[in-house]
Protein backbone atom coordinates (compact mmCIF):
# COMPACT_ATOMS: atom_id res chain seq x y z
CA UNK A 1 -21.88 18.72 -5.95
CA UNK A 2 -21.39 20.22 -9.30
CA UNK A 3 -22.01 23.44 -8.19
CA UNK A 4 -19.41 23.32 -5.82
CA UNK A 5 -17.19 21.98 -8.56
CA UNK A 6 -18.17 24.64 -10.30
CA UNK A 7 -17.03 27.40 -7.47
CA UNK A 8 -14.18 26.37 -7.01
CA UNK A 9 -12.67 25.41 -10.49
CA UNK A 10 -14.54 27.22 -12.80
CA UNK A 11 -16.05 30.44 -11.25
CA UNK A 12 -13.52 30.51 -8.73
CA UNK A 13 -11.88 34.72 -8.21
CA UNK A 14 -8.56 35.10 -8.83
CA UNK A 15 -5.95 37.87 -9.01
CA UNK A 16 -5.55 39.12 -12.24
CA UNK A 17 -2.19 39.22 -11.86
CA UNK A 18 -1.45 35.84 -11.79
CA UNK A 19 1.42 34.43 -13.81
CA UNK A 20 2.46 31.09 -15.81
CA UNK A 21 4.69 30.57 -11.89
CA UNK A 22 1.16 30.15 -11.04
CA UNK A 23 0.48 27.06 -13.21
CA UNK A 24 3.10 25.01 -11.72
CA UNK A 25 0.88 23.80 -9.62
CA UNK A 26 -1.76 22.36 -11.66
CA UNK A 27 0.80 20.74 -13.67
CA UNK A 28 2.83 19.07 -10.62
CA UNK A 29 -0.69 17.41 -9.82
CA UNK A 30 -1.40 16.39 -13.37
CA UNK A 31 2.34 14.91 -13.96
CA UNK A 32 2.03 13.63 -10.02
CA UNK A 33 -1.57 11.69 -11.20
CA UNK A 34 0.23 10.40 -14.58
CA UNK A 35 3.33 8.90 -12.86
CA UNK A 36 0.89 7.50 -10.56
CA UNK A 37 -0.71 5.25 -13.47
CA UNK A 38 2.76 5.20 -15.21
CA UNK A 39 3.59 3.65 -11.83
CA UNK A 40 0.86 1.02 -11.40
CA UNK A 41 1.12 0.04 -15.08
CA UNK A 42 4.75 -1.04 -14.29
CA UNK A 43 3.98 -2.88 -10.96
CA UNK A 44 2.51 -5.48 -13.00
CA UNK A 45 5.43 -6.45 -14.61
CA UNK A 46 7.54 -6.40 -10.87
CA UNK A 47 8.86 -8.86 -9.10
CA UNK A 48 10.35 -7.89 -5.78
CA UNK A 49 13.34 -10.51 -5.28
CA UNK A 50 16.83 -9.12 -6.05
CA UNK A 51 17.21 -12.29 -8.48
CA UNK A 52 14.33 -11.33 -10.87
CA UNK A 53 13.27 -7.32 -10.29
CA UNK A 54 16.42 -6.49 -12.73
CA UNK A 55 15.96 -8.93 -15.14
CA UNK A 56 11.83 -7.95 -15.05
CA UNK A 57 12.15 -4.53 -15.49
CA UNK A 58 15.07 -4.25 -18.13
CA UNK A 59 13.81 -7.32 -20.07
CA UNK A 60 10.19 -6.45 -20.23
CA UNK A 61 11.03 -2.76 -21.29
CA UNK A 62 13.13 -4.00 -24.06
CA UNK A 63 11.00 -6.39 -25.50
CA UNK A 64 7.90 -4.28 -25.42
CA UNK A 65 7.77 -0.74 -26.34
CA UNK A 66 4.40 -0.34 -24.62
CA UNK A 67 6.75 -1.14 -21.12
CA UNK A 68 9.53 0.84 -22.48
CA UNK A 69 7.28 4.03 -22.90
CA UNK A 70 5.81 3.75 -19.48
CA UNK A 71 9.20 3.19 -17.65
CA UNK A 72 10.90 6.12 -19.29
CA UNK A 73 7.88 8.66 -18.87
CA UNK A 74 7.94 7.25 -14.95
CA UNK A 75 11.87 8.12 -15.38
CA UNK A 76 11.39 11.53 -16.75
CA UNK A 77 8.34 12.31 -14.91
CA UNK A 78 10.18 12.25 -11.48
CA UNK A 79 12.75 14.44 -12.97
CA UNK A 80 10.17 17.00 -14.01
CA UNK A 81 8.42 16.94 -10.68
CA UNK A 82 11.05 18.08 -8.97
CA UNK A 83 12.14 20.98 -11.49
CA UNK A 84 8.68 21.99 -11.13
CA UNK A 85 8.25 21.55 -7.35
CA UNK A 86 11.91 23.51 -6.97
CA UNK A 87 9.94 26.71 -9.11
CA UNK A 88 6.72 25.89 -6.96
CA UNK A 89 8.18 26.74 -3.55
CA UNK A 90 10.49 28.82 -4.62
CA UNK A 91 7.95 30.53 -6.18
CA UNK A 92 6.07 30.10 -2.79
CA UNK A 93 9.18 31.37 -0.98
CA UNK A 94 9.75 34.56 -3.03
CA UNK A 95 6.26 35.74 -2.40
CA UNK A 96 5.87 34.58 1.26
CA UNK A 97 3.16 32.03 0.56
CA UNK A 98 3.86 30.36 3.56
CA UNK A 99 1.89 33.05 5.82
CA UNK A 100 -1.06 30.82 4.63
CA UNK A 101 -0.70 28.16 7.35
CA UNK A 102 -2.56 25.25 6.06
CA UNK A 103 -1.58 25.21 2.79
CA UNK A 104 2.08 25.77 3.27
CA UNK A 105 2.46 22.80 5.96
CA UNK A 106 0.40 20.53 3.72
CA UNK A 107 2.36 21.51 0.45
CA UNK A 108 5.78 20.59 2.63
CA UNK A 109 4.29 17.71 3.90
CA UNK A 110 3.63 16.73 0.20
CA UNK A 111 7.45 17.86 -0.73
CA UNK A 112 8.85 14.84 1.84
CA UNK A 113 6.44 12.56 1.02
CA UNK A 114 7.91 12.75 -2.26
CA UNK A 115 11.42 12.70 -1.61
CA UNK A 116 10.68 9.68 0.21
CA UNK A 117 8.51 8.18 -2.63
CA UNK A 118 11.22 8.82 -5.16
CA UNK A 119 13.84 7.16 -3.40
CA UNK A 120 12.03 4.58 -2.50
CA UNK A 121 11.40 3.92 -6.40
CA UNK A 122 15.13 4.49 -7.21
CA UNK A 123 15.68 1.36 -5.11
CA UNK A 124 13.30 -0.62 -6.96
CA UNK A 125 15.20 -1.70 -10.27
CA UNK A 126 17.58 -3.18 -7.94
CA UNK A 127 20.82 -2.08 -10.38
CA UNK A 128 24.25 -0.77 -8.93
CA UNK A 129 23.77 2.24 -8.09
CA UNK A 130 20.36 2.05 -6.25
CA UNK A 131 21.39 -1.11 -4.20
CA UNK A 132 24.81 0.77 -2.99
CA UNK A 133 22.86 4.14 -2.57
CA UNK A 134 20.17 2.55 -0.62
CA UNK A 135 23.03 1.24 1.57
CA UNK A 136 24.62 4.07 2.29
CA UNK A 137 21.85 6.19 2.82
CA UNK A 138 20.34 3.62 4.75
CA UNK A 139 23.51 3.70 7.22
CA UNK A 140 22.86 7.39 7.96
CA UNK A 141 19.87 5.98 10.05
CA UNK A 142 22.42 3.39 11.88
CA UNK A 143 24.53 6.27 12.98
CA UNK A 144 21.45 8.06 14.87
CA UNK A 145 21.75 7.84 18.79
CA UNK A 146 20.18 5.44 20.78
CA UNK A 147 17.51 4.31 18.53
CA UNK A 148 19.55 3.97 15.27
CA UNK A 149 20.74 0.45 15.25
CA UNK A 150 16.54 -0.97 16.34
CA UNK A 151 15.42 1.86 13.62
CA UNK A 152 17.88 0.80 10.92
CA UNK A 153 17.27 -3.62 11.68
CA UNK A 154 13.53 -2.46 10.94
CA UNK A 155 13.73 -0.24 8.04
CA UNK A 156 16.11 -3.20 6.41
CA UNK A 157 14.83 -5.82 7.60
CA UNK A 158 18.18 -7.40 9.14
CA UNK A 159 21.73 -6.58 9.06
CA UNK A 160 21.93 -5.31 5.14
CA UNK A 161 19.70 -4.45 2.46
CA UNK A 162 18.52 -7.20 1.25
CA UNK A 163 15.42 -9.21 -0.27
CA UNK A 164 13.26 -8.29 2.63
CA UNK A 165 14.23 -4.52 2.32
CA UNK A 166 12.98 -4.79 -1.72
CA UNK A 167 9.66 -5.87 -0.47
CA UNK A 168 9.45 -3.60 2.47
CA UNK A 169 10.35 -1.00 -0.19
CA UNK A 170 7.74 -2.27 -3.30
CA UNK A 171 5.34 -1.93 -0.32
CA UNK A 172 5.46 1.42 0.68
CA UNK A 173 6.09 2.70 -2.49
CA UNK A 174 2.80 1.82 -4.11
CA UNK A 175 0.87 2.84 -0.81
CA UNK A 176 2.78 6.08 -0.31
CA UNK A 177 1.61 7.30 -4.04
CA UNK A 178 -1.88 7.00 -3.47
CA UNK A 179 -1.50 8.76 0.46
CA UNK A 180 0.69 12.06 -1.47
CA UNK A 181 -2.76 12.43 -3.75
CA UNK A 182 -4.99 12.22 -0.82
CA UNK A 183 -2.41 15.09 0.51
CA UNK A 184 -2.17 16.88 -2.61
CA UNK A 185 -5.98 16.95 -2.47
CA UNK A 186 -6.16 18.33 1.27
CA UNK A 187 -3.75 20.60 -0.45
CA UNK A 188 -6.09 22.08 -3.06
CA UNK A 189 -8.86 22.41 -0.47
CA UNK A 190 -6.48 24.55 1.64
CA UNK A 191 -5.68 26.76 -1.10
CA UNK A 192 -9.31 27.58 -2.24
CA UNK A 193 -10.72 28.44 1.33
CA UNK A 194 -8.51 30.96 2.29
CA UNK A 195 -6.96 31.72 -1.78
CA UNK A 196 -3.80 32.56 -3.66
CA UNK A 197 -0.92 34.82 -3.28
CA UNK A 198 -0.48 37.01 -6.31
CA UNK A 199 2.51 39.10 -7.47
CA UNK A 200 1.80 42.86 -6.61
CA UNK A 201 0.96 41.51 -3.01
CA UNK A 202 -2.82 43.47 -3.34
CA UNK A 203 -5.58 42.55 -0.97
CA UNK A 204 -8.87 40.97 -2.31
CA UNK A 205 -10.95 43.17 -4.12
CA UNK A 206 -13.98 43.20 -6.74
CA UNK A 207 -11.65 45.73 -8.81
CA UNK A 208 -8.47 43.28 -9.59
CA UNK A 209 -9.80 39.67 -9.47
CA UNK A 210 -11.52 37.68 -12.86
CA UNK A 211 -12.76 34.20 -13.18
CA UNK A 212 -10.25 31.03 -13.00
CA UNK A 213 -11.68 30.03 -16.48
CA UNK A 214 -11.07 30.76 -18.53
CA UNK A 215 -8.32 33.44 -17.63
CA UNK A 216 -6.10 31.13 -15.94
CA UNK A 217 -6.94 27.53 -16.77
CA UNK A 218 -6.22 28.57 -20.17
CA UNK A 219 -2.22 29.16 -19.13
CA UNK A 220 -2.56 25.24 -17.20
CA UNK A 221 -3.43 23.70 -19.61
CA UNK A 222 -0.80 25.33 -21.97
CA UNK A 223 1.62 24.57 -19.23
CA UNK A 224 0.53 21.19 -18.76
CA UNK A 225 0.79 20.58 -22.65
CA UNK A 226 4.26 22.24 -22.67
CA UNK A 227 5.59 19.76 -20.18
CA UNK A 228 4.34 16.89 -21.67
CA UNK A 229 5.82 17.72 -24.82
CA UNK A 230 9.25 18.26 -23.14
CA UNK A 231 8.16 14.99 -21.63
CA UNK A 232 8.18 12.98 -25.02
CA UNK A 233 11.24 14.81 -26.63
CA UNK A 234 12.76 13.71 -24.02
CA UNK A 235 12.03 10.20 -23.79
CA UNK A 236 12.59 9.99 -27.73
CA UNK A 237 15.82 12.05 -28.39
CA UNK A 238 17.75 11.54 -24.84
CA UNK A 239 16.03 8.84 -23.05
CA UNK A 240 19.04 7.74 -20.84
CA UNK A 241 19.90 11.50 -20.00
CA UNK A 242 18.67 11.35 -16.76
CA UNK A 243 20.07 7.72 -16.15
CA UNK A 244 23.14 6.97 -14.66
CA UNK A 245 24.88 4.24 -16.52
CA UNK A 246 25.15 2.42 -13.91
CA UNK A 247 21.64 1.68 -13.70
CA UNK A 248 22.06 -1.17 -16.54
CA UNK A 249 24.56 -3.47 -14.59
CA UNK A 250 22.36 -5.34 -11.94
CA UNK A 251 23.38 -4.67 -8.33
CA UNK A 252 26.32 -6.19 -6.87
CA UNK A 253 27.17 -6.67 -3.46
CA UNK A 254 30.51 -7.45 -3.81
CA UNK A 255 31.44 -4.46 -6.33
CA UNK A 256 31.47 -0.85 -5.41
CA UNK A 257 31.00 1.50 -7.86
CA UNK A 258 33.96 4.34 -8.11
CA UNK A 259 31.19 6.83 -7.20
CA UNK A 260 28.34 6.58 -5.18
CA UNK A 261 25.30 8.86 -6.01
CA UNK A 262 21.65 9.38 -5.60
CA UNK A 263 19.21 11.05 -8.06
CA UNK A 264 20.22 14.68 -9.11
CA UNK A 265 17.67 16.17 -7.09
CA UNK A 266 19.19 14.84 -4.10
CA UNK A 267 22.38 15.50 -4.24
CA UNK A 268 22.00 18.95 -2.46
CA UNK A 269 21.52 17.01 0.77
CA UNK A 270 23.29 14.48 -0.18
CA UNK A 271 26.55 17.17 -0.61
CA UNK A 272 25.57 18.17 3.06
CA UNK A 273 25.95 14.69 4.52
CA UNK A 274 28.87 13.64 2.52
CA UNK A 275 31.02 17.36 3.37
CA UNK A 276 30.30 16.99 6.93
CA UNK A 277 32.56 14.01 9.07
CA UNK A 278 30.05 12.68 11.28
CA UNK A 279 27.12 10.87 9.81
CA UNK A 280 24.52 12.45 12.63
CA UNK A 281 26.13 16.11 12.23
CA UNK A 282 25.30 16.16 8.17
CA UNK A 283 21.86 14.80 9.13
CA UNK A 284 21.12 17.62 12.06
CA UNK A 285 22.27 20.27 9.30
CA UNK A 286 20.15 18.82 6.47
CA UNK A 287 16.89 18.67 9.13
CA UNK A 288 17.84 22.59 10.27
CA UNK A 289 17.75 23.47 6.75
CA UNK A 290 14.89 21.69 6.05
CA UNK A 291 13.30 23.10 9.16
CA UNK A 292 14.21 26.81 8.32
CA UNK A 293 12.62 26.25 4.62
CA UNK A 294 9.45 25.11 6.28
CA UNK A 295 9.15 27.03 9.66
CA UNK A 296 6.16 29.60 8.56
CA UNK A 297 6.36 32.69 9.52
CA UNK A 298 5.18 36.58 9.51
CA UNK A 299 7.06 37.56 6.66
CA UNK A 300 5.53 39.22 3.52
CA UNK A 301 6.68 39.28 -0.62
CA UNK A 302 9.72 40.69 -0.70
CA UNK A 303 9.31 41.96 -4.65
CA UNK A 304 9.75 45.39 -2.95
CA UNK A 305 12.98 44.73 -0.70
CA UNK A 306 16.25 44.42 -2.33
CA UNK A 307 17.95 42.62 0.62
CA UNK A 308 15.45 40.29 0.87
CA UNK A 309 15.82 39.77 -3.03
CA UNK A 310 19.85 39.43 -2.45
CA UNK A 311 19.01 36.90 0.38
CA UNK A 312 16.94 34.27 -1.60
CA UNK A 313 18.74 34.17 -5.38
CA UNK A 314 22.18 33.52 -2.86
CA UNK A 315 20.11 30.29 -1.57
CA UNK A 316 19.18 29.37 -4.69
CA UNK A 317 22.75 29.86 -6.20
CA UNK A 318 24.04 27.65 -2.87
CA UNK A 319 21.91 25.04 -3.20
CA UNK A 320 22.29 24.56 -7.52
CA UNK A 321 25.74 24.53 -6.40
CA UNK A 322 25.36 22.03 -3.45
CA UNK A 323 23.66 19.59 -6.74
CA UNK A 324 26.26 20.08 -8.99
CA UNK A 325 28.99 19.26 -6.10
CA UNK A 326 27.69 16.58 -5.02
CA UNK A 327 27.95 15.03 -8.32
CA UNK A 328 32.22 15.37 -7.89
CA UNK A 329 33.74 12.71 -6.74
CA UNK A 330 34.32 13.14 -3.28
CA UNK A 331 37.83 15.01 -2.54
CA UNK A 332 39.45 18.23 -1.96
CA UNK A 333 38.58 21.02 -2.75
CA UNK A 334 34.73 19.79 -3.67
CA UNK A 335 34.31 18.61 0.04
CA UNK A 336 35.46 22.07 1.93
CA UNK A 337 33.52 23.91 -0.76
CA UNK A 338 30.74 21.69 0.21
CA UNK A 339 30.65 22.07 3.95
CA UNK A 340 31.31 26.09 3.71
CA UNK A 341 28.22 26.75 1.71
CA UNK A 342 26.55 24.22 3.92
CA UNK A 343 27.09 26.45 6.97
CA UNK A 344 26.20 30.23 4.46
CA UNK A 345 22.92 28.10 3.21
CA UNK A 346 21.84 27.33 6.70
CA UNK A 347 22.56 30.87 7.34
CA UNK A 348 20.98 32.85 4.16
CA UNK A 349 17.91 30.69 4.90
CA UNK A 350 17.93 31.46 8.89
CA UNK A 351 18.07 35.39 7.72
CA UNK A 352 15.83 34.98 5.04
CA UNK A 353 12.41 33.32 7.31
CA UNK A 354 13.52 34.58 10.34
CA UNK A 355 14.26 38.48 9.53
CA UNK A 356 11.90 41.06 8.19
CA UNK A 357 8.90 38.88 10.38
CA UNK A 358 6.64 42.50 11.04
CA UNK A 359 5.16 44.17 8.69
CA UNK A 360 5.49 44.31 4.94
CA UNK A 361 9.18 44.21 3.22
């Protein structure tokens, strides 16, 4: 057993080309493992009944600073997940890392999982603006044909959100952490047995590969030590920078908020589903682009083609744009700009995984 430890994390060949993009990996598993115990440290201070999980989390966090740590790293550890999954598969993207079959599927598999775990958690403090996001978002699966209204009675548990929905919710959520490590560890075993992408695009050879340690885990570990320390100055300067202020008034079904928002690194999607009028056509065009990102196919890096460069900084300028719109209230002109780079990021991704599939760019 050790020795096979020892293959595959210590004496395991690498390109020697790899870069610090390369150590967003190890770091999204590390940060993914901490908000894991971050997240079963606070589930012993929850109570899942509308009447007491606000009063629970806020009171507990103010009165201890043990609690109040925890929470905010949880809080700031989502956010830094999903900068550093955005750089991981766009990372992945740029380079054409999804040839590699296995680990690309169960890398997106892990991405979902974790949307889905992270919302799931923004419901859980039970303030404004995750009781009235969870019931819109929830409505999108009301509005799906034939199977929408049985689908959406379930998810709930009745006609609303409600104190059934909370527990349904608490459920999952702690289940669905430990299932993404089991996937994040399927993951890892992918990625050894068939090995890394690298950026010059060379074959393996004995000429251009060195040991993982200490030439790379040496850049991890910085990386991991980097984020952490963003981590803290975070939670000590800014803490409520990545909380909306409406997540200190506990949730009220009888007051809207002006503005109804998710998390920031939803609102890409979210900016889809709002711009377009029907509830089903936002939710076809979110799933096509979701489909296009993960569809693998024959492609290769595309450091050496200049189209194919053009082609994926435009999707990532559409979709940073698709986040900060959907943080506009929404109106004209934010909702037309909304729905027209809808329709060019459905394309530039089409073009980008569908074009240039023989052969190497």
């Amino acid at each position: 057993m050790l020795a096979g430890l020892r293959r595959g994390f210590v004496d395991l060949p690498i390109n020697f080309s790899l870069g610090y993009y390369w150590c967003s990996g190890f770091v999204l598993s590390s940060l993914i493992l901490v908000q894991t115990i971050t997240g079963i440290v606070l589930s012993f201070i929850y109570v899942a009944t509308p009447a007491m999980s606000f009063n629970f989390v806020l009171g507990e966090t103010i009165d201890s600073l043990f609690y109040w740590v925890v929470r905010y790293w949880h809080i700031w550890g989502v956010t830094l997940i999903f900068i550093l999954m955005f750089v991981h598969m766009g990372r992945a993207l740029y380079y054409s890392s999804y040839s590699k079959l296995g680990v690309w599927n169960v890398g997106f598999i892990a991405y979902l999982l974790l949307m889905v775990e992270a919302f799931l958690g923004y419901i859980l403090p039970w303030h404004q603006m995750s009781y009235w996001a969870a019931t819109v978002l929830t409505t999108i699966v009301q509005g799906l044909p034939i199977i929408g209204a049985s689908l959406y009675s379930y998810v709930v548990g009745g006609f609303a959100v409600s104190n059934i929905t909370l527990i349904r919710v608490f459920s999952v959520h702690v289940c669905l952490g430990f299932v993404i490590i089991g996937v994040l560890l399927l993951h890892v075993v992918y990625l050894h047995a068939v090995g890394t992408n690298n950026p010059l695009s060379s074959e393996w050879g004995y000429s251009d590969v060195v040991y993982f340690h200490s030439y790379l885990s040496t850049k991890d570990l910085l990386s991991l030590s980097g984020a952490c320390f963003l981590t803290m100055v975070g939670i000590w300067l800014v803490p409520d920078l990545v909380v909306d202020p409406d997540g200190y008034i506990e949730a009220d079904v009888l007051l809207t908020p002006a503005s109804i928002k998710p998390e920031w690194y939803f609102l890409g999607y979210y900016a889809v589903i709002r711009a377009i009028e029907s509830k089903v056509g936002g939710l076809v065009v979110v799933t096509s682009i979701l489909f296009f990102f993960w569809v693998p196919t024959g492609n290769y890096s595309c450091v050496y083609s200049s189209t194919r460069q053009v082609t994926f900084w435009a999707v990532v300028v559409a979709f940073v744009t698709l986040i900060c719109l959907g943080a506009c209230h929404p109106e004209y002109p934010y909702l037309f700009i909304c729905k027209a780079l809808s329709l060019l990021m459905l394309g530039l991704v089409f073009v980008f995984k569908v074009f240039w599939v023989s052969g190497r760019a």
